[in-house]
N, C-alpha and C. Protein backbone atom coordinates (compact mmCIF):
# COMPACT_ATOMS: atom_id res chain seq x y z
N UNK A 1 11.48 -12.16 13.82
CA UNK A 1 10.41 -11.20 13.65
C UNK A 1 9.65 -11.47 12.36
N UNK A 2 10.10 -11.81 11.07
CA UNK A 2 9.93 -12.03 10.33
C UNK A 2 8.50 -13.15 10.02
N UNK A 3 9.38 -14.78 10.73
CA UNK A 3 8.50 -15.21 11.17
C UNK A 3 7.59 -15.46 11.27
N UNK A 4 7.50 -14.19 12.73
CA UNK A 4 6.20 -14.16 13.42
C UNK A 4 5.21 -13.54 12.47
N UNK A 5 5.66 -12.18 11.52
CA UNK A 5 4.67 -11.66 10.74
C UNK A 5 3.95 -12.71 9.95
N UNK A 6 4.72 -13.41 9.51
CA UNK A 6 4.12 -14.60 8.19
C UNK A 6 3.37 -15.46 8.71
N UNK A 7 3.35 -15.62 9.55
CA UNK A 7 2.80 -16.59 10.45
C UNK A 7 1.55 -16.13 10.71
N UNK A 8 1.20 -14.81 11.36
CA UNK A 8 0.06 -13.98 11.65
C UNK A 8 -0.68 -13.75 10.41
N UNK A 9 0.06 -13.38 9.01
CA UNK A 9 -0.66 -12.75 7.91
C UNK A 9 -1.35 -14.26 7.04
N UNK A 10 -1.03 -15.00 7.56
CA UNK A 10 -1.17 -16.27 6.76
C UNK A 10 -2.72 -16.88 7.42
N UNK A 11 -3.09 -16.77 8.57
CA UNK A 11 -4.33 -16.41 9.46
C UNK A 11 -5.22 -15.36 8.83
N UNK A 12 -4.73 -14.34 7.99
CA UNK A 12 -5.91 -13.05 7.85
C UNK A 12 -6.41 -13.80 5.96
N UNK A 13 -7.61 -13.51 6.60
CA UNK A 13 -8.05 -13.32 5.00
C UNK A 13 -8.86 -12.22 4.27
N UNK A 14 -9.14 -12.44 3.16
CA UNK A 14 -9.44 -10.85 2.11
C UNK A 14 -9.60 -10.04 2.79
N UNK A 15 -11.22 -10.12 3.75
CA UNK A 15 -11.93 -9.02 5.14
C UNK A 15 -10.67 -8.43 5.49
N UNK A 16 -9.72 -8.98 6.07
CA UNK A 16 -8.98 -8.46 7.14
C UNK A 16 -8.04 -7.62 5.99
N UNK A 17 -7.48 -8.27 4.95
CA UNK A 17 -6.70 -7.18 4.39
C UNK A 17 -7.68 -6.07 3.78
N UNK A 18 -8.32 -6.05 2.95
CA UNK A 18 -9.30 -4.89 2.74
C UNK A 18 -9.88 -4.38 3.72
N UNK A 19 -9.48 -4.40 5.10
CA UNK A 19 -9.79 -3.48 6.31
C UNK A 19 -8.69 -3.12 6.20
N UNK A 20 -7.39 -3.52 5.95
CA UNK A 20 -6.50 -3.28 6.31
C UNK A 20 -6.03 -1.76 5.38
N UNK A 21 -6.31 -2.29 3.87
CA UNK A 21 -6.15 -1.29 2.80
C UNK A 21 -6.93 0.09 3.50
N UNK A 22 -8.70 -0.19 3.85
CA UNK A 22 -8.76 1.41 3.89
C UNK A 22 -8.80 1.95 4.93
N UNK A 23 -7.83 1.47 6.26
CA UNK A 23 -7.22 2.03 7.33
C UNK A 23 -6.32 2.97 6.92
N UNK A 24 -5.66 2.30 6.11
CA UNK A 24 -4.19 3.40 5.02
C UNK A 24 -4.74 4.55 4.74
N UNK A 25 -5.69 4.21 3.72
CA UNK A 25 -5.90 5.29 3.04
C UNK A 25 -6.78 6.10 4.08
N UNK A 26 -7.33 5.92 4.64
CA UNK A 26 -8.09 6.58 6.13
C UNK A 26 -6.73 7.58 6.87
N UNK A 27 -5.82 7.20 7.36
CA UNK A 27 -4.90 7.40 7.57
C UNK A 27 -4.38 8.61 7.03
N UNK A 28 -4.25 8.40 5.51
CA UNK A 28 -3.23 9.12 4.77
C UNK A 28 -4.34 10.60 4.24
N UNK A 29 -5.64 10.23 4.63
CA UNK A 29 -6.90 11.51 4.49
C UNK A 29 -6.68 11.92 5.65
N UNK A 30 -6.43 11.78 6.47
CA UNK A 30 -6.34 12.44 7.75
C UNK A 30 -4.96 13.33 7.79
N UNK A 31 -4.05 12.70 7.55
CA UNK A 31 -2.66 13.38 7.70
C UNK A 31 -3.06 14.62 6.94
N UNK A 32 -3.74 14.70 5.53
CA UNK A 32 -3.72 15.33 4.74
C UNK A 32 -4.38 16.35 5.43
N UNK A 33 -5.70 16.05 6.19
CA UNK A 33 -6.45 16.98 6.60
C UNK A 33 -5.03 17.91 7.88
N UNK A 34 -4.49 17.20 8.63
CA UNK A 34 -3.93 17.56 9.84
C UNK A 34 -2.55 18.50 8.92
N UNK A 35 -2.23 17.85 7.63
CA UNK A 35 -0.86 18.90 7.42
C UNK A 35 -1.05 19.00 5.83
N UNK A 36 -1.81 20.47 5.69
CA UNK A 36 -2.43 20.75 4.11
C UNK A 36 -1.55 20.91 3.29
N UNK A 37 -0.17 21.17 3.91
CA UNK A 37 0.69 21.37 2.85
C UNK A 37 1.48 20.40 1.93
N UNK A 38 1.02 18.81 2.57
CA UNK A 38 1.36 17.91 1.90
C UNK A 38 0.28 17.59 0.70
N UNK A 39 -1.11 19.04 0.19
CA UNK A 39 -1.47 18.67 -0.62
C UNK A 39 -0.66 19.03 -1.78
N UNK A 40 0.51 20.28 -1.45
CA UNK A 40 0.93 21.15 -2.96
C UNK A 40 1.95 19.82 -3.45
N UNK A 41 1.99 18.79 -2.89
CA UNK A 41 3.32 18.03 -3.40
C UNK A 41 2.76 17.60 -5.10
N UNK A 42 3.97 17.57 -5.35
CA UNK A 42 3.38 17.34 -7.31
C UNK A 42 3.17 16.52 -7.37
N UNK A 43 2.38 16.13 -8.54
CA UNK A 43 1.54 14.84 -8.72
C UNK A 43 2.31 13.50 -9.23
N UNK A 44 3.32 13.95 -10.01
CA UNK A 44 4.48 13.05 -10.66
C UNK A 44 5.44 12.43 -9.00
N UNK A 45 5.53 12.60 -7.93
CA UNK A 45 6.06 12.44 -6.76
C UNK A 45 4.75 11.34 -6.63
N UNK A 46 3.53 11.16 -6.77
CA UNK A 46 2.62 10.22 -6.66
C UNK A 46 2.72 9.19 -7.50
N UNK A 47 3.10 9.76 -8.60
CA UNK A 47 2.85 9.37 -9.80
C UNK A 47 4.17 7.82 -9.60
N UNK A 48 5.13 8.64 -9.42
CA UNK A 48 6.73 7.92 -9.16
C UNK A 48 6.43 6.63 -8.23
N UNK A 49 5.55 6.89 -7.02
CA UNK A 49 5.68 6.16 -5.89
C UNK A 49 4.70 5.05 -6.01
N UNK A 50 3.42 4.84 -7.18
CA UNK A 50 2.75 4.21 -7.40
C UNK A 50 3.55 3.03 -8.08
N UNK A 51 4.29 3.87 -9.10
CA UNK A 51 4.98 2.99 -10.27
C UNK A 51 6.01 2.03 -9.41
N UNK A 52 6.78 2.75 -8.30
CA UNK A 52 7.70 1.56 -8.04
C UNK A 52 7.07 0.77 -7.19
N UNK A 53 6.14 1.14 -6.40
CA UNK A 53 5.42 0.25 -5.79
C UNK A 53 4.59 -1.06 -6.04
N UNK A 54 4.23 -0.52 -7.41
CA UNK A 54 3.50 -1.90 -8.19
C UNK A 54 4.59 -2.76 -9.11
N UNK A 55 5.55 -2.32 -8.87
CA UNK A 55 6.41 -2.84 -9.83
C UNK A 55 6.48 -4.72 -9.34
N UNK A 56 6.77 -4.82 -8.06
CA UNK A 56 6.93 -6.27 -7.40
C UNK A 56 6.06 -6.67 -7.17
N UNK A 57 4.50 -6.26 -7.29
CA UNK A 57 3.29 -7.26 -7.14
C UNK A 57 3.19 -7.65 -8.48
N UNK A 58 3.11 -6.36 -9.32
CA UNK A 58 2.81 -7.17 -11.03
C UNK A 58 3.90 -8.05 -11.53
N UNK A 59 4.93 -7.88 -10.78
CA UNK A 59 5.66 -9.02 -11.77
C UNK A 59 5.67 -10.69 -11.16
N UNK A 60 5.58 -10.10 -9.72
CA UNK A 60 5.19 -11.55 -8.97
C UNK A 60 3.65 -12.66 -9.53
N UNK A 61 2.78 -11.54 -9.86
CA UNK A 61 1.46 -12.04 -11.15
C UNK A 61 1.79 -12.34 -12.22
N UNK A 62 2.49 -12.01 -12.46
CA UNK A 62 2.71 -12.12 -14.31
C UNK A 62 3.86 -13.20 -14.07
N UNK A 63 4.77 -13.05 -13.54
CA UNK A 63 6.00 -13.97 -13.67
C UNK A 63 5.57 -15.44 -14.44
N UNK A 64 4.55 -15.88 -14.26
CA UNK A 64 4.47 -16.76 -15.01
C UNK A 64 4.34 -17.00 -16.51
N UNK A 65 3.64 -15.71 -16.64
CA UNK A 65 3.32 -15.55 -18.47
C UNK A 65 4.65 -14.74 -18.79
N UNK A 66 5.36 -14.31 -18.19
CA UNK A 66 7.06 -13.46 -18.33
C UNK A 66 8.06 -15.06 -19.03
């Protein structure tokens, strides 16, 4: 399965991932609209999920100057 993904993503370029990015976020405005109560969630719960999330792209960039 694996693979097959790498194989497919290795075919897409920028266009296709920056369609891809604001499908997400398209997505994640909608949920919001469909279930309001996922606006009261605290901001530090965003805050948290950004940080570990960028944690393995920036270091995969930087690793070289690391």
């Amino acid at each position: 399965m694996i693979n097959w993904i790498n194989k497919k993503t290795k075919k897409m370029n920028y266009l296709d991932i920056g369609l891809i990015k604001i499908s997400c976020i398209a997505f994640g405005i909608t949920l919001t609209l469909i279930i309001p109560e996922i606006q009261n969630i605290n901001v530090w719960w965003f805050i948290a999920i950004f940080v570990i999330t960028a944690i393995k792209p920036i270091y995969t960039v930087l690793k070289k100057y690391i």
